[in-house]
Protein backbone atom coordinates (compact mmCIF):
# COMPACT_ATOMS: atom_id res chain seq x y z
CA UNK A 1 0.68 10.35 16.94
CA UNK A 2 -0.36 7.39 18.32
CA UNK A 3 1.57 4.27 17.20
CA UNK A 4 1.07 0.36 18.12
CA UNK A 5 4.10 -2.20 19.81
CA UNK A 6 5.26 -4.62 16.75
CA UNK A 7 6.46 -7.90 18.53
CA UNK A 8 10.32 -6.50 18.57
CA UNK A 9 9.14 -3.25 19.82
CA UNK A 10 9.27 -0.85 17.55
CA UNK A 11 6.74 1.73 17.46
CA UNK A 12 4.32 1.29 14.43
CA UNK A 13 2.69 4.91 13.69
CA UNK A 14 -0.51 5.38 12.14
CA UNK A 15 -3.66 7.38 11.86
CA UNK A 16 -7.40 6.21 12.30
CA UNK A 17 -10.53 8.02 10.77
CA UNK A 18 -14.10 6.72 10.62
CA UNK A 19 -16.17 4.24 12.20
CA UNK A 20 -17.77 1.95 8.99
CA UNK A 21 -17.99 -1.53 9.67
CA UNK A 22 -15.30 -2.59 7.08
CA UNK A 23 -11.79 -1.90 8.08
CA UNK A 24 -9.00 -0.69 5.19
CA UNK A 25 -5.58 -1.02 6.07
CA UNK A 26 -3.54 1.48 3.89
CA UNK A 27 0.38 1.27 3.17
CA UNK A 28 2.07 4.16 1.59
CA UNK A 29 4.82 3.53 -1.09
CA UNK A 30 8.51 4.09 -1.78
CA UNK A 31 9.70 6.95 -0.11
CA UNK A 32 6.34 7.44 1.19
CA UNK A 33 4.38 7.86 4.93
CA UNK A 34 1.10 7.41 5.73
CA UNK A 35 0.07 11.17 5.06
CA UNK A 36 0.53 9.92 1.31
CA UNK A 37 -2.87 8.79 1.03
CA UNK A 38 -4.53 12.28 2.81
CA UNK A 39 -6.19 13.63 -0.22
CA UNK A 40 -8.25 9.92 -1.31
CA UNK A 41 -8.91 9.59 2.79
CA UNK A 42 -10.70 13.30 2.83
CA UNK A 43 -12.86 11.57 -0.20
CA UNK A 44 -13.78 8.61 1.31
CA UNK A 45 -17.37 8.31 3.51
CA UNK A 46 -16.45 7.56 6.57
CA UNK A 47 -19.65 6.28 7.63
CA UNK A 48 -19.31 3.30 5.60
CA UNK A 49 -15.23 2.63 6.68
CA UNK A 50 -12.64 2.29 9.20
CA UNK A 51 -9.35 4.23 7.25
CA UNK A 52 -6.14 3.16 8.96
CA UNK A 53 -2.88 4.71 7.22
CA UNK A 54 0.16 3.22 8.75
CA UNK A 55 3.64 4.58 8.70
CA UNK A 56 6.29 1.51 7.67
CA UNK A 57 9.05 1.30 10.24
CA UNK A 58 11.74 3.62 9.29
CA UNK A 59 9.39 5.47 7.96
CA UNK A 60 7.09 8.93 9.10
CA UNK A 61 6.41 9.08 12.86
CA UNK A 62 7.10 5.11 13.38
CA UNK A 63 10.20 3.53 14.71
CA UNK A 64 13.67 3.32 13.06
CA UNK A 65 15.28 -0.29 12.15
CA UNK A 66 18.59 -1.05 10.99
CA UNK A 67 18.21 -4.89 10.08
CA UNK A 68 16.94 -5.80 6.50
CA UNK A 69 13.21 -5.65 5.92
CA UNK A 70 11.07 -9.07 4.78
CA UNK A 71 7.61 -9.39 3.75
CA UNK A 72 7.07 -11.46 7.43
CA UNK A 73 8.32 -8.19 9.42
CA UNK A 74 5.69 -5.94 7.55
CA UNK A 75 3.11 -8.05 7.70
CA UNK A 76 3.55 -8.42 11.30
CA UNK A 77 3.52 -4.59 11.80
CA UNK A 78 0.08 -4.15 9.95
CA UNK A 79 -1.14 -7.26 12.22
CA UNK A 80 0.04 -5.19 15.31
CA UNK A 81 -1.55 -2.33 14.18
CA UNK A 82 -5.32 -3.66 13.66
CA UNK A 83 -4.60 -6.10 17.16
CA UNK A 84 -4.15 -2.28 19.03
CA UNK A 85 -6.84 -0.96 17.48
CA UNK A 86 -9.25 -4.06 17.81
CA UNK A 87 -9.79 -4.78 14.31
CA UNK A 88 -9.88 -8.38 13.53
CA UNK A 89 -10.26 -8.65 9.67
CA UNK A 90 -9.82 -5.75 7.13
CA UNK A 91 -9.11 -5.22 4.01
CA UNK A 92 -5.20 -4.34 3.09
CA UNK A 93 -4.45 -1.88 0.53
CA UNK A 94 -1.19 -0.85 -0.75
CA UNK A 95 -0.07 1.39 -2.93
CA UNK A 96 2.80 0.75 -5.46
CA UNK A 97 5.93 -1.28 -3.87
CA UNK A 98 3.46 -1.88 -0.92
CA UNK A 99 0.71 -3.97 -3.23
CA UNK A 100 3.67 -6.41 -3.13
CA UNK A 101 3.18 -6.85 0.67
CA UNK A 102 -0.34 -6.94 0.92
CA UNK A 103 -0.31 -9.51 -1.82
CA UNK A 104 1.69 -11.32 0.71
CA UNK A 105 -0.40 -10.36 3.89
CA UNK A 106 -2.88 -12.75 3.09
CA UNK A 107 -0.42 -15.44 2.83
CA UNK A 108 0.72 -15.63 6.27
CA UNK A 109 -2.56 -14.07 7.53
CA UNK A 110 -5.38 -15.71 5.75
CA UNK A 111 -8.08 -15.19 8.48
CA UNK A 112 -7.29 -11.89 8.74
CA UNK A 113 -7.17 -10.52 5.58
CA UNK A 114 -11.10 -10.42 3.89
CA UNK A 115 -9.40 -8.58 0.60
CA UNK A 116 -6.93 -7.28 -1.09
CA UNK A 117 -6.59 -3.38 -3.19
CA UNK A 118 -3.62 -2.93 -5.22
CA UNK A 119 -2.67 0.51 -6.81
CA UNK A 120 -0.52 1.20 -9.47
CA UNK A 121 0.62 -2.25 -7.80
CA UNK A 122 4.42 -4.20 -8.04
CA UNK A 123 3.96 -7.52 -8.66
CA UNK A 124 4.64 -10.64 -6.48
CA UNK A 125 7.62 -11.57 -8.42
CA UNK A 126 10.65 -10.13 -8.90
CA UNK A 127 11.23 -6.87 -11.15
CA UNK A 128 14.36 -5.70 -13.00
CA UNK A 129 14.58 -2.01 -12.06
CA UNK A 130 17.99 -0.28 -14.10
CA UNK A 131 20.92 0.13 -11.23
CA UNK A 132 21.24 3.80 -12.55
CA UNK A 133 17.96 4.67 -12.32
CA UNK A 134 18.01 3.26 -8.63
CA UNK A 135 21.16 4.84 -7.60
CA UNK A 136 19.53 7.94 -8.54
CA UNK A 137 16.48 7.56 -6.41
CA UNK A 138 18.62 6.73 -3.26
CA UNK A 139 21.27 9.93 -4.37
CA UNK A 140 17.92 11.83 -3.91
CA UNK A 141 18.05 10.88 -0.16
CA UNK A 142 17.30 13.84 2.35
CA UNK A 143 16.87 16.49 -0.48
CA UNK A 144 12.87 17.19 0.22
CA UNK A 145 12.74 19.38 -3.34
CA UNK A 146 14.76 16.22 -5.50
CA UNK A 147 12.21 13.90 -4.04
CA UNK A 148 9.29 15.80 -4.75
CA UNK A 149 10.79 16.06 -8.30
CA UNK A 150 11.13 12.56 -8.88
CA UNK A 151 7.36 12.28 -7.75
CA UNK A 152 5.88 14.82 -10.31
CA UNK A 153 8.03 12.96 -13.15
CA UNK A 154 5.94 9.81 -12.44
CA UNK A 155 2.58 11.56 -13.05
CA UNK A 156 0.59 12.41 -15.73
CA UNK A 157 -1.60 14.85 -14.28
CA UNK A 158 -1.06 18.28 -11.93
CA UNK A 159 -0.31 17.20 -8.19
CA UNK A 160 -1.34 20.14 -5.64
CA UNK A 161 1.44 21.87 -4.55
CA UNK A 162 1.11 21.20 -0.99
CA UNK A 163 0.85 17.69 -1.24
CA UNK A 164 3.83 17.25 -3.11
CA UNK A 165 5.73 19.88 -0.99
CA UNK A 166 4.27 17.43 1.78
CA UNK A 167 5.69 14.67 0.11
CA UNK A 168 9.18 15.75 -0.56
CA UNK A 169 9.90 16.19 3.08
CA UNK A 170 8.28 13.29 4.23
CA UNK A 171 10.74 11.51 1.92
CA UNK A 172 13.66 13.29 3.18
CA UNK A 173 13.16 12.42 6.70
CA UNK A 174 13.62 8.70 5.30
CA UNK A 175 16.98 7.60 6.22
CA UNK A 176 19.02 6.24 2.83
CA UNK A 177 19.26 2.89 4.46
CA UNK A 178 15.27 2.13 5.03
CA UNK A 179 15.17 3.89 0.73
CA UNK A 180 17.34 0.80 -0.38
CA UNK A 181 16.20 -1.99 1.70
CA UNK A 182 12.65 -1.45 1.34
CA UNK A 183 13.48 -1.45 -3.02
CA UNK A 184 15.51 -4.53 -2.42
CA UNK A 185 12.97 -6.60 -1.02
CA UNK A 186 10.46 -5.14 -3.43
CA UNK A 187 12.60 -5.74 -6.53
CA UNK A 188 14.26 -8.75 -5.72
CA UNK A 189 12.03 -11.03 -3.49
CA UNK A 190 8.88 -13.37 -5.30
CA UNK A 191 6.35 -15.43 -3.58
CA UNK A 192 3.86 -15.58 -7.08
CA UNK A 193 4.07 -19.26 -6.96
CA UNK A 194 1.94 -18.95 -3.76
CA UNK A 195 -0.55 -16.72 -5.30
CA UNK A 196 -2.98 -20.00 -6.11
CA UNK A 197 -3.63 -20.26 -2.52
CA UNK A 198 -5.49 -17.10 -2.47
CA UNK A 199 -9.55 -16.58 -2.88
CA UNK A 200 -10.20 -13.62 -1.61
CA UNK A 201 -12.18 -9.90 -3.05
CA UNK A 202 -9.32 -8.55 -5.00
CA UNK A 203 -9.29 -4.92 -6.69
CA UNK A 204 -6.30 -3.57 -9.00
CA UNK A 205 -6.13 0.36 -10.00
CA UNK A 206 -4.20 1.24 -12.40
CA UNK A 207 -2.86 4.68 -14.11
CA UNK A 208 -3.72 4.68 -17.93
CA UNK A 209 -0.15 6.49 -18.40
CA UNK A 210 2.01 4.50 -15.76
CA UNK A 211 5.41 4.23 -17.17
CA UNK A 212 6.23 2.33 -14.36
CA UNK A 213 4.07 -0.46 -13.56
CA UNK A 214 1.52 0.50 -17.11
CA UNK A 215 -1.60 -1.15 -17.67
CA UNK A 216 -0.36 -4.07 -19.90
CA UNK A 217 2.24 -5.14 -16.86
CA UNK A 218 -0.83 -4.78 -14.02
CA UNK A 219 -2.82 -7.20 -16.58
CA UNK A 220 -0.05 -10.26 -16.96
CA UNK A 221 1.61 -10.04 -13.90
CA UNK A 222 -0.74 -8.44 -10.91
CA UNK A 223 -4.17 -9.46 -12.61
CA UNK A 224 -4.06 -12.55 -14.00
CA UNK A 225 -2.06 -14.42 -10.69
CA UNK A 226 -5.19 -13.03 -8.42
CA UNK A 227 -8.27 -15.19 -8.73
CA UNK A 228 -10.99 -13.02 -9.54
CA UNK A 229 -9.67 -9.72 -9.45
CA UNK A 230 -11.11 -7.09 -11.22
CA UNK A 231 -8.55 -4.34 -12.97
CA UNK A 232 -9.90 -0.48 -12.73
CA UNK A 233 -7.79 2.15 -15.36
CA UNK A 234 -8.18 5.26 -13.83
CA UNK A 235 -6.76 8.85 -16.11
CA UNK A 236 -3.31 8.98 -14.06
CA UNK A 237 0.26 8.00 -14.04
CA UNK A 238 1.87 5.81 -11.76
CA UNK A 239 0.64 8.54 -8.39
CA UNK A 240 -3.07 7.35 -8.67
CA UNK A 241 -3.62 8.43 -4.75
CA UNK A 242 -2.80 12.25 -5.32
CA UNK A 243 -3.68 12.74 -9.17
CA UNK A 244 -6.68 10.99 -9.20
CA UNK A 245 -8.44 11.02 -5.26
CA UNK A 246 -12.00 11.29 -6.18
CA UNK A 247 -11.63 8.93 -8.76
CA UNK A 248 -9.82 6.47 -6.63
CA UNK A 249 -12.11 7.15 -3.49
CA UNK A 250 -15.22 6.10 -5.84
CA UNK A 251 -13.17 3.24 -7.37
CA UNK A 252 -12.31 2.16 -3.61
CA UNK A 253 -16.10 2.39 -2.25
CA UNK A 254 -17.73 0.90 -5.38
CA UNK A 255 -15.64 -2.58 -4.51
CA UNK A 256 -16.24 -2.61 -0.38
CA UNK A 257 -19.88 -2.15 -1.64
CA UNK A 258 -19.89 -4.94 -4.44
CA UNK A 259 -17.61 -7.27 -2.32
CA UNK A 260 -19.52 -6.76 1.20
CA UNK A 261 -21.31 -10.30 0.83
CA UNK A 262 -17.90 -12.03 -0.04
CA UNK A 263 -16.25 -10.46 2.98
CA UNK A 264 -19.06 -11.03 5.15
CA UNK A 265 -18.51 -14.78 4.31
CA UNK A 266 -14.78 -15.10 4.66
CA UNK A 267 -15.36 -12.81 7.96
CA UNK A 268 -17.84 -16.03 9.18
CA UNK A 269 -15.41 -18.85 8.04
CA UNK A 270 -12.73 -17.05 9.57
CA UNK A 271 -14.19 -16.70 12.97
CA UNK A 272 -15.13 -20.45 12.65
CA UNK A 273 -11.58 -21.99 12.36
CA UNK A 274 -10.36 -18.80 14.84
């Protein structure tokens, strides 16, 4: 698996397919690696993107990490990534807690970053999660089949076997440590006071059933903050990537097509000031 150097070493994994000319830079979610996103990838054309999945540290095939996690640390990992690969803007898209650090990747990386996807997003502010509720996520730690339960309750539709099987023990390779620290920053930190300094292509997805982040939440607190962005309801619960694939794939393509002029521009005013 081949994996990039983050600036403190640790081995960032991830997986490259296609060739396009526009760059998208996925990030799995809780409990998740990048093989999360495998069934959208296989419905994506591959002529017209690059598809880089990366593994969070702690996470899949890339390095462990025992310190506590911050939205500068991930952001740096996803910049190490595209530097090793050669990829100097792209567009970041994260799925559930990880919409909360591309929302921030932009932030710290404005030249890089030509747009933003966010599905079944968090929010850049804080969220009140129920300490039960949590403390029986991370009591699910290691169990592969209790993971892959907890996945299925979130969804509204059939997942295929295999990719939830997949799941589950992807999950319980995740040590309980990285589970916690990677909820705490989602849950706790906010940077949504920062979001006027962003004007860039943005595109929310969202599951018509979430009962986690549901559409009326995306709307007020992941829509509204982004200038611009344009909210897509696809027939899912909160696991978009594996209910809903095709759907998402076409959702995915339809906005690199519609926002190849904007990205084309930021791509020229970025290479200006570079």
């Amino acid at each position: 698996m081949p994996s990039a150097r983050a600036g403190d070493g640790t081995a960032i994994a991830y997986e490259s397919a296609g060739e396009g000319p526009i760059a998208l830079m996925l990030l799995h979610g809780w409990a998740g690696s990048r093989r999360y996103f495998e069934p959208m990838v296989d419905q994506l054309d591959l002529d017209g993107a690059r598809v880089v999945s990366i593994d969070l540290r702690g996470h899949g095939e890339s390095g462990d990490w025992t310190q506590p996690y911050t939205n500068e640390q991930i952001a740096g990992d996803v910049v190490s990534v595209a530097d090793g690969l050669g990829i100097d803007g792209f567009v970041a898209v994260g799925f559930s807690m990880s919409a909360k650090f591309v929302q921030f990747l932009p932030l710290v990386q404005p030249r890089r970053v030509r747009g933003v996807i966010l599905v079944a997003g968090c929010p850049a502010g804080a969220v009140a999660l129920p300490r039960a509720m949590l403390e029986d996520w991370y009591g699910r730690a290691g169990d592969a089949a209790r993971m892959a339960e907890l996945t299925a309750s979130f969804a509204s539709r059939p997942i295929a076997e295999d990719v939830l099987a997949r799941f589950g023990r992807d999950a319980a390779r995740i040590p309980r440590a990285a589970l916690e620290q990677t909820m705490e920053l989602c849950t706790t930190s906010s940077f949504a006071d920062r979001l006027d300094a962003l004007d860039l292509p943005a595109l929310v997805v969202g599951g018509r059933h979430d009962p986690l982040f549901t559409p009326d939440l995306l709307r007020e607190r992941v829509v509204a903050p982004l200038h611009g962005a344009r909210l897509a309801l696809l027939d899912a619960g909160h696991e978009v990537p594996v209910e809903q694939p095709n759907e998402l794939a076409a959702v995915v393509e339809a906005f690199i097509a519609g926002a190849r002029p904007a990205i084309s521009a930021v791509r020229s005013m970025g290479s200006a000031g570079a």
